[in-house]
PDB file of N, CA and C in Angstrom:
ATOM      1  N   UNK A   1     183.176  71.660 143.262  1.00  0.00           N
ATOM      2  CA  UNK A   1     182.786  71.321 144.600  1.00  0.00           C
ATOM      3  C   UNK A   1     184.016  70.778 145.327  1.00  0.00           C
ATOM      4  N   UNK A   2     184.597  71.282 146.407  1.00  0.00           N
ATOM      5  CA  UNK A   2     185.488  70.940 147.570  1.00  0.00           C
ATOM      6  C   UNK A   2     184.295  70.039 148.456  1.00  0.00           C
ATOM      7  N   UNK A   3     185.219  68.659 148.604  1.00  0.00           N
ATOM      8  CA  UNK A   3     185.318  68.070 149.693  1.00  0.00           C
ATOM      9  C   UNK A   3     186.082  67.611 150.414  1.00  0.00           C
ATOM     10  N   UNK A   4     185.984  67.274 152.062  1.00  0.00           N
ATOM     11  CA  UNK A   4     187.328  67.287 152.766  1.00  0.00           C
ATOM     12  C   UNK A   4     187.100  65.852 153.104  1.00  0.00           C
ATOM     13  N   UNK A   5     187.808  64.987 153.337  1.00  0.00           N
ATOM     14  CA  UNK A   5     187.393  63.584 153.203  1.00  0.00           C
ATOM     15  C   UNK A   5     187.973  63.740 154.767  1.00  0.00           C
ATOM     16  N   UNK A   6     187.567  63.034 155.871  1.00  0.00           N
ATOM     17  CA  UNK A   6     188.137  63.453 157.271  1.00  0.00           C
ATOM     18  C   UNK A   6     188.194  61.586 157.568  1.00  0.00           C
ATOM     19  N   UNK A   7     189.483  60.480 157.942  1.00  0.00           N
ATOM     20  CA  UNK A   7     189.214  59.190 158.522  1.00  0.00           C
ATOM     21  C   UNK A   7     188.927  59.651 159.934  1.00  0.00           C
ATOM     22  N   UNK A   8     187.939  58.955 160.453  1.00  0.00           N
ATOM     23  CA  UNK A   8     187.242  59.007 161.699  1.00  0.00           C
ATOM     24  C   UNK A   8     187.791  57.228 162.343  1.00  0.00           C
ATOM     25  N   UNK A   9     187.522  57.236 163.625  1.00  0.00           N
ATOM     26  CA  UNK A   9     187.607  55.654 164.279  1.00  0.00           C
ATOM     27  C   UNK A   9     186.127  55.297 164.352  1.00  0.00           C
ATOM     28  N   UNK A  10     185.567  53.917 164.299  1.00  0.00           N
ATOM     29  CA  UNK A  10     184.425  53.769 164.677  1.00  0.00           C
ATOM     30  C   UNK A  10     183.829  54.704 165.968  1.00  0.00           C
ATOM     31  N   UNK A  11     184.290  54.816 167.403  1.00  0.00           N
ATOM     32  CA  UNK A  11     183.860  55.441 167.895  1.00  0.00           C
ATOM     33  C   UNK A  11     183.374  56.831 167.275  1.00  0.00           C
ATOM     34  N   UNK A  12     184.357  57.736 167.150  1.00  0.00           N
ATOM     35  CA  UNK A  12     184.592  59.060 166.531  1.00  0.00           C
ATOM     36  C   UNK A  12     182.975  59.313 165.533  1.00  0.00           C
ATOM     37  N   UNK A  13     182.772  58.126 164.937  1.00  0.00           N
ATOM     38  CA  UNK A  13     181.639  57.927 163.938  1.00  0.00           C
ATOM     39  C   UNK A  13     180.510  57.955 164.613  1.00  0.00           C
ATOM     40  N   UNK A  14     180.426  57.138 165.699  1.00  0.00           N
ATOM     41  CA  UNK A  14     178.918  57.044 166.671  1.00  0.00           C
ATOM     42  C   UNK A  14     178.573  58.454 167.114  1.00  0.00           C
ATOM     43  N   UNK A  15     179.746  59.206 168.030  1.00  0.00           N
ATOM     44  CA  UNK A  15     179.568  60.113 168.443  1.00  0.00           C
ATOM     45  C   UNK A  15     178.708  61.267 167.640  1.00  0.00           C
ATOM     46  N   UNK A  16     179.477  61.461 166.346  1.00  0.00           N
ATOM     47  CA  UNK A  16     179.116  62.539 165.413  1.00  0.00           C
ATOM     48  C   UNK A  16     177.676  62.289 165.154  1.00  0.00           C
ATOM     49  N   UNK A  17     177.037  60.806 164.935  1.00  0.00           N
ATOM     50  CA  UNK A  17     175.807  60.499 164.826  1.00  0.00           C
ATOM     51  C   UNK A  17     174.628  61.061 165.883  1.00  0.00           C
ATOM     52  N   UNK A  18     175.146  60.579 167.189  1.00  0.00           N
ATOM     53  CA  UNK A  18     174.835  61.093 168.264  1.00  0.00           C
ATOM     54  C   UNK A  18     174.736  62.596 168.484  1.00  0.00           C
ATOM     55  N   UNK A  19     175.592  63.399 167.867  1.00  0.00           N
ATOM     56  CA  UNK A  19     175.493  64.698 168.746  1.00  0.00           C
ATOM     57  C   UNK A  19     175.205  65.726 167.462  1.00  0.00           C
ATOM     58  N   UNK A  20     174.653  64.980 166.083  1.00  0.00           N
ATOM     59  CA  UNK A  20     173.832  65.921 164.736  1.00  0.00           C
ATOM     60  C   UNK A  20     172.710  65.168 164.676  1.00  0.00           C
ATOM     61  N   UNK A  21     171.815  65.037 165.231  1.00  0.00           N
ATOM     62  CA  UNK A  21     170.242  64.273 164.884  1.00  0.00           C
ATOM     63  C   UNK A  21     169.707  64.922 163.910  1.00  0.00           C
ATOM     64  N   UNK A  22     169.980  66.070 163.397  1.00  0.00           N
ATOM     65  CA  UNK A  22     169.069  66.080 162.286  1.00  0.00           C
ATOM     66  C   UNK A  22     169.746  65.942 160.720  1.00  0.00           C
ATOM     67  N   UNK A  23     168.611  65.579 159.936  1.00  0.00           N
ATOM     68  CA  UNK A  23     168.855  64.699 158.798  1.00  0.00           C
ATOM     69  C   UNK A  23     169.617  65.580 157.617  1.00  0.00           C
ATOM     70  N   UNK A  24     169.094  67.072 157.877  1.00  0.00           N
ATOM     71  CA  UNK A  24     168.885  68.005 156.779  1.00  0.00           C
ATOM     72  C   UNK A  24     170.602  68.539 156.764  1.00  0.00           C
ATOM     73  N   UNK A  25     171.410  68.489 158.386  1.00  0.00           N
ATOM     74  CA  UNK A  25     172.634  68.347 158.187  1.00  0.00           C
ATOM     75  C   UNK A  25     173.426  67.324 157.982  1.00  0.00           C
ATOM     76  N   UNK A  26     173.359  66.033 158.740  1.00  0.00           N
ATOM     77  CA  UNK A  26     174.053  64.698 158.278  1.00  0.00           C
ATOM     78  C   UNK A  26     173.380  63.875 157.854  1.00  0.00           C
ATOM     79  N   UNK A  27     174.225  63.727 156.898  1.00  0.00           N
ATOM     80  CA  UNK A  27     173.657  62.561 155.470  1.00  0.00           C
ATOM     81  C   UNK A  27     174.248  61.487 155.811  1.00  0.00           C
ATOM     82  N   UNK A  28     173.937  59.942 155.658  1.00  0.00           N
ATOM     83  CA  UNK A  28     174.503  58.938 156.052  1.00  0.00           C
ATOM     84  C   UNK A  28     174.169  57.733 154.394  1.00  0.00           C
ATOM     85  N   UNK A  29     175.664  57.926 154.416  1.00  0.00           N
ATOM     86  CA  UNK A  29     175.908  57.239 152.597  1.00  0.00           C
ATOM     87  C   UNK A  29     175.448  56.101 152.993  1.00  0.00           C
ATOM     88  N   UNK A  30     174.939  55.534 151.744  1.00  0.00           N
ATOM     89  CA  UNK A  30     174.870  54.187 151.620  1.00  0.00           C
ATOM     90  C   UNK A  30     175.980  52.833 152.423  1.00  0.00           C
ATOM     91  N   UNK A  31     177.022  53.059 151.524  1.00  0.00           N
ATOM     92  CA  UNK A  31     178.078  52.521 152.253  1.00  0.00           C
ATOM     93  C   UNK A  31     178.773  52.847 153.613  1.00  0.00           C
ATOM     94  N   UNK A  32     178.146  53.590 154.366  1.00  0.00           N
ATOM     95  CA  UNK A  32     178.097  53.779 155.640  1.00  0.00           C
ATOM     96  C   UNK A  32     178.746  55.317 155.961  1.00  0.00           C
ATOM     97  N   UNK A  33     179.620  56.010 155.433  1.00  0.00           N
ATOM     98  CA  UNK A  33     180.022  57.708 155.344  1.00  0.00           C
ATOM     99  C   UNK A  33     178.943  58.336 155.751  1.00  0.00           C
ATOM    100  N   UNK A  34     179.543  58.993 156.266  1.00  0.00           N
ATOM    101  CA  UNK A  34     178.902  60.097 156.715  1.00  0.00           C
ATOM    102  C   UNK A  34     179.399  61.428 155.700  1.00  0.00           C
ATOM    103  N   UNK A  35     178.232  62.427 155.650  1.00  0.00           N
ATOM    104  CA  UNK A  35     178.377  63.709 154.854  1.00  0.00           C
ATOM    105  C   UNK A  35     177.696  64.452 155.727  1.00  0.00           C
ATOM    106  N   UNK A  36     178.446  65.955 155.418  1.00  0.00           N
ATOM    107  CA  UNK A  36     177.807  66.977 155.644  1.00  0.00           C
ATOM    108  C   UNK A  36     177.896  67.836 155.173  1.00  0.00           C
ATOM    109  N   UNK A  37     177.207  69.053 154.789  1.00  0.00           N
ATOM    110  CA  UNK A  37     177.362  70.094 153.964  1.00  0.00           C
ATOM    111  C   UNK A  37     177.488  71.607 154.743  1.00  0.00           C
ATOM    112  N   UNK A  38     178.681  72.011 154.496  1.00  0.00           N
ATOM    113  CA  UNK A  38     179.255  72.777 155.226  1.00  0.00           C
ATOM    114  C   UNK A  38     178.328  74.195 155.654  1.00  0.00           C
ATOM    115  N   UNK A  39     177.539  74.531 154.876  1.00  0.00           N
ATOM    116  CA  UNK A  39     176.280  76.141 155.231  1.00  0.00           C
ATOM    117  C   UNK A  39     175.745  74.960 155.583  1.00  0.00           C
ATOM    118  N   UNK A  40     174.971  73.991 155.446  1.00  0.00           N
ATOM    119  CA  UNK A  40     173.824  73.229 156.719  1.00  0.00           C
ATOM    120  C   UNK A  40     174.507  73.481 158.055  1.00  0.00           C
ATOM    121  N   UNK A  41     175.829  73.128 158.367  1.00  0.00           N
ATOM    122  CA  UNK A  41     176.460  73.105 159.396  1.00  0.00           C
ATOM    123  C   UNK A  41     176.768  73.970 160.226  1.00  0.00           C
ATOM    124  N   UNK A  42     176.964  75.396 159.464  1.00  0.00           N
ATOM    125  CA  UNK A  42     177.401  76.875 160.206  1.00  0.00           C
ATOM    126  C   UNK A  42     175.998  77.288 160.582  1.00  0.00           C
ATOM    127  N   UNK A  43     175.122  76.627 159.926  1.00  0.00           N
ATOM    128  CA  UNK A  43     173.322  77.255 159.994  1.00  0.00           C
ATOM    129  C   UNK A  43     173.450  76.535 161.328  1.00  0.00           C
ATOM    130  N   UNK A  44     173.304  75.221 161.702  1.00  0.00           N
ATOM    131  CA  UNK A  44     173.162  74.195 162.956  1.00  0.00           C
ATOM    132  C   UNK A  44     173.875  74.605 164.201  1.00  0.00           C
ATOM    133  N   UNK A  45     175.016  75.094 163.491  1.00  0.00           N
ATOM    134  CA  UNK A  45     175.700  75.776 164.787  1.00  0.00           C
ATOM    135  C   UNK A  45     175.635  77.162 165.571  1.00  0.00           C
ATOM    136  N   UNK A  46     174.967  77.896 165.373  1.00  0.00           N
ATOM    137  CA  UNK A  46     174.727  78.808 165.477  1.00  0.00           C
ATOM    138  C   UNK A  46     173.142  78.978 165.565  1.00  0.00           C
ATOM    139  N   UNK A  47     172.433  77.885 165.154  1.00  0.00           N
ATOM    140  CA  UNK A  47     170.944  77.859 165.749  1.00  0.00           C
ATOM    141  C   UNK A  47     171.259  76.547 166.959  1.00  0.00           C
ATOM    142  N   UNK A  48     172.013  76.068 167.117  1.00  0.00           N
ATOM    143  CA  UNK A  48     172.179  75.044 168.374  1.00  0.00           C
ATOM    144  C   UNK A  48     172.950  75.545 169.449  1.00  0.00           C
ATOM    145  N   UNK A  49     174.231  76.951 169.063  1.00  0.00           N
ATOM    146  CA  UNK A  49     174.755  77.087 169.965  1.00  0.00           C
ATOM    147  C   UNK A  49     176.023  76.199 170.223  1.00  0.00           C
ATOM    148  N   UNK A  50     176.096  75.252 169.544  1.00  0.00           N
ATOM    149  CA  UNK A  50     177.065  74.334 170.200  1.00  0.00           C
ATOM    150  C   UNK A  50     178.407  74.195 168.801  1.00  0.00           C
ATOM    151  N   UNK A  51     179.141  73.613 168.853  1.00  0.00           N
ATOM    152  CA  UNK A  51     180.024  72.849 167.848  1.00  0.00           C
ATOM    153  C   UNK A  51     180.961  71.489 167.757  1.00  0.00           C
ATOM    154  N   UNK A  52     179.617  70.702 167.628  1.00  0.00           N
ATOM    155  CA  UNK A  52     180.200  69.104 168.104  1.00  0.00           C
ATOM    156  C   UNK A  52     180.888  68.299 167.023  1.00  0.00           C
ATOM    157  N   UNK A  53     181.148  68.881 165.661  1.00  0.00           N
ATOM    158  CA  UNK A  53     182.271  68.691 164.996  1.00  0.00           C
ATOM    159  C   UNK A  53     183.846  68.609 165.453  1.00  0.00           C
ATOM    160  N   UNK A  54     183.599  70.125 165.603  1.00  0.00           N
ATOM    161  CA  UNK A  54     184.834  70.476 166.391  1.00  0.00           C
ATOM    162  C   UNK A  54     185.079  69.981 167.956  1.00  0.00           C
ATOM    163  N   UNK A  55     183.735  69.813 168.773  1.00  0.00           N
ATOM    164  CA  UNK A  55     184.400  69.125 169.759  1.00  0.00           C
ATOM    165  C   UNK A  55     185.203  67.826 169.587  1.00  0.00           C
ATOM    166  N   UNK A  56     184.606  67.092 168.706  1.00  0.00           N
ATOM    167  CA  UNK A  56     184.606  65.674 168.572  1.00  0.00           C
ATOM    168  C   UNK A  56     186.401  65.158 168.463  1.00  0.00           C
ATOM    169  N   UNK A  57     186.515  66.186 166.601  1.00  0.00           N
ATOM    170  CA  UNK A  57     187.668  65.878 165.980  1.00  0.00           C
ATOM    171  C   UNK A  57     188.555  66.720 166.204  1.00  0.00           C
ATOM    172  N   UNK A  58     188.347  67.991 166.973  1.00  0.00           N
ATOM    173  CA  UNK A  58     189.419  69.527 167.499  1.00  0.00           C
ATOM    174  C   UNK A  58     189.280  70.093 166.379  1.00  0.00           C
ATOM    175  N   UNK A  59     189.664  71.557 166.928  1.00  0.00           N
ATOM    176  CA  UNK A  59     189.618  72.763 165.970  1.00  0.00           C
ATOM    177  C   UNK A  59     190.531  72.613 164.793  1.00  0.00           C
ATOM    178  N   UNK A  60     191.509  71.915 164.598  1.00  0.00           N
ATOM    179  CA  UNK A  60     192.176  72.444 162.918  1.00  0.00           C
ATOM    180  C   UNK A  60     191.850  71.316 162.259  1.00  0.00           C
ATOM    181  N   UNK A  61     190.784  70.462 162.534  1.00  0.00           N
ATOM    182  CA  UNK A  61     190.672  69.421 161.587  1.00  0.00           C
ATOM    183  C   UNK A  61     189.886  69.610 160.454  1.00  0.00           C
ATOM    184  N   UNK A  62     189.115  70.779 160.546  1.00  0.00           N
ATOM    185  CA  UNK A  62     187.885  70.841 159.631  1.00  0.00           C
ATOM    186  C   UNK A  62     188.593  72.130 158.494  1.00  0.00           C
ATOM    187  N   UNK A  63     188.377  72.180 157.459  1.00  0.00           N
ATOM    188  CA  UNK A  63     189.274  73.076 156.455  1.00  0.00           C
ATOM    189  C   UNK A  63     187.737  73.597 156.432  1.00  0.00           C
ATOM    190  N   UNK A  64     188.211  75.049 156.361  1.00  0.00           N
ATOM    191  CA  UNK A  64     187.261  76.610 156.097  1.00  0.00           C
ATOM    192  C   UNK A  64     186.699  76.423 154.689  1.00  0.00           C
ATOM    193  N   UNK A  65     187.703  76.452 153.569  1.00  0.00           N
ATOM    194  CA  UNK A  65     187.663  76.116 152.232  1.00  0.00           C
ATOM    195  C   UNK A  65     186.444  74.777 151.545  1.00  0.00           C
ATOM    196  N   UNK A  66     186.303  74.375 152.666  1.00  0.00           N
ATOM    197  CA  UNK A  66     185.752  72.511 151.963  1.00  0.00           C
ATOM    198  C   UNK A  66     183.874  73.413 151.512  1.00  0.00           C
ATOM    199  N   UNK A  67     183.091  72.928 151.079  1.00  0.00           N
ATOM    200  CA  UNK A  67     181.885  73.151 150.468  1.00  0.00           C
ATOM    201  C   UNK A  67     181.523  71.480 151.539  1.00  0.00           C
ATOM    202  N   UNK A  68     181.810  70.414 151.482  1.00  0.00           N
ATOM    203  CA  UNK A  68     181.465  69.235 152.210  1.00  0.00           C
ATOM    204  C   UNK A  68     182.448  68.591 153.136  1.00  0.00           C
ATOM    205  N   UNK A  69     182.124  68.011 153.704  1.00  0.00           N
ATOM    206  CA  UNK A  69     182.655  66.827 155.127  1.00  0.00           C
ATOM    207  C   UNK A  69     182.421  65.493 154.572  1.00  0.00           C
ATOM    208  N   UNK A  70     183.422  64.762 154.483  1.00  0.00           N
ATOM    209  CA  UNK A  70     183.003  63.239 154.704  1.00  0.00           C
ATOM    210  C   UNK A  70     183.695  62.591 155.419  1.00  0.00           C
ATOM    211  N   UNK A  71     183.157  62.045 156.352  1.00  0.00           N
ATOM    212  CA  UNK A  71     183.695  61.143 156.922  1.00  0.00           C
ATOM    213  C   UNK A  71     183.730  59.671 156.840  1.00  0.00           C
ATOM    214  N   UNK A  72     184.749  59.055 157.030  1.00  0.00           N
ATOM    215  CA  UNK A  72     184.852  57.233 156.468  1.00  0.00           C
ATOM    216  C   UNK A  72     185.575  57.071 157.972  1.00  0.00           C
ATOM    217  N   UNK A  73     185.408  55.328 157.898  1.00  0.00           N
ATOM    218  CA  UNK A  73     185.993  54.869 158.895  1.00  0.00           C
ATOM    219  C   UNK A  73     187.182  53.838 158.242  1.00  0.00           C
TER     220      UNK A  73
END
């Protein structure tokens, strides 16, 4: 399993919360991380139309290769 570990700023963190409401794509760790699983995500985007990953953090931040996303602050 590839994961891409991504540091986010607190803001950066709210936002992403804000603009994936559903559960089945972002996972929210215990210790406060955020996860996501990369086919939940291409599924979300393409049934939402939108790509607020990539708006958030810009296009070369997210690696093609990763199976998961985590984000820490």
């Amino acid at each position: 399993m590839s994961i891409q570990e991504i540091a986010v700023s607190n803001s950066q963190k709210k936002k992403i919360q804000k603009a994936i409401k559903d559960d089945s794509v972002l996972i929210v760790d215990d210790n406060g991380d955020l996860a996501v699983q990369v086919i939940t995500y291409d599924l979300y985007k393409q049934k939402s139309r939108s790509t607020p990953l990539e708006d958030i953090l810009g296009e070369d931040a997210l690696s093609p290769d990763a199976e998961y996303y985590v984000f820490s602050c």
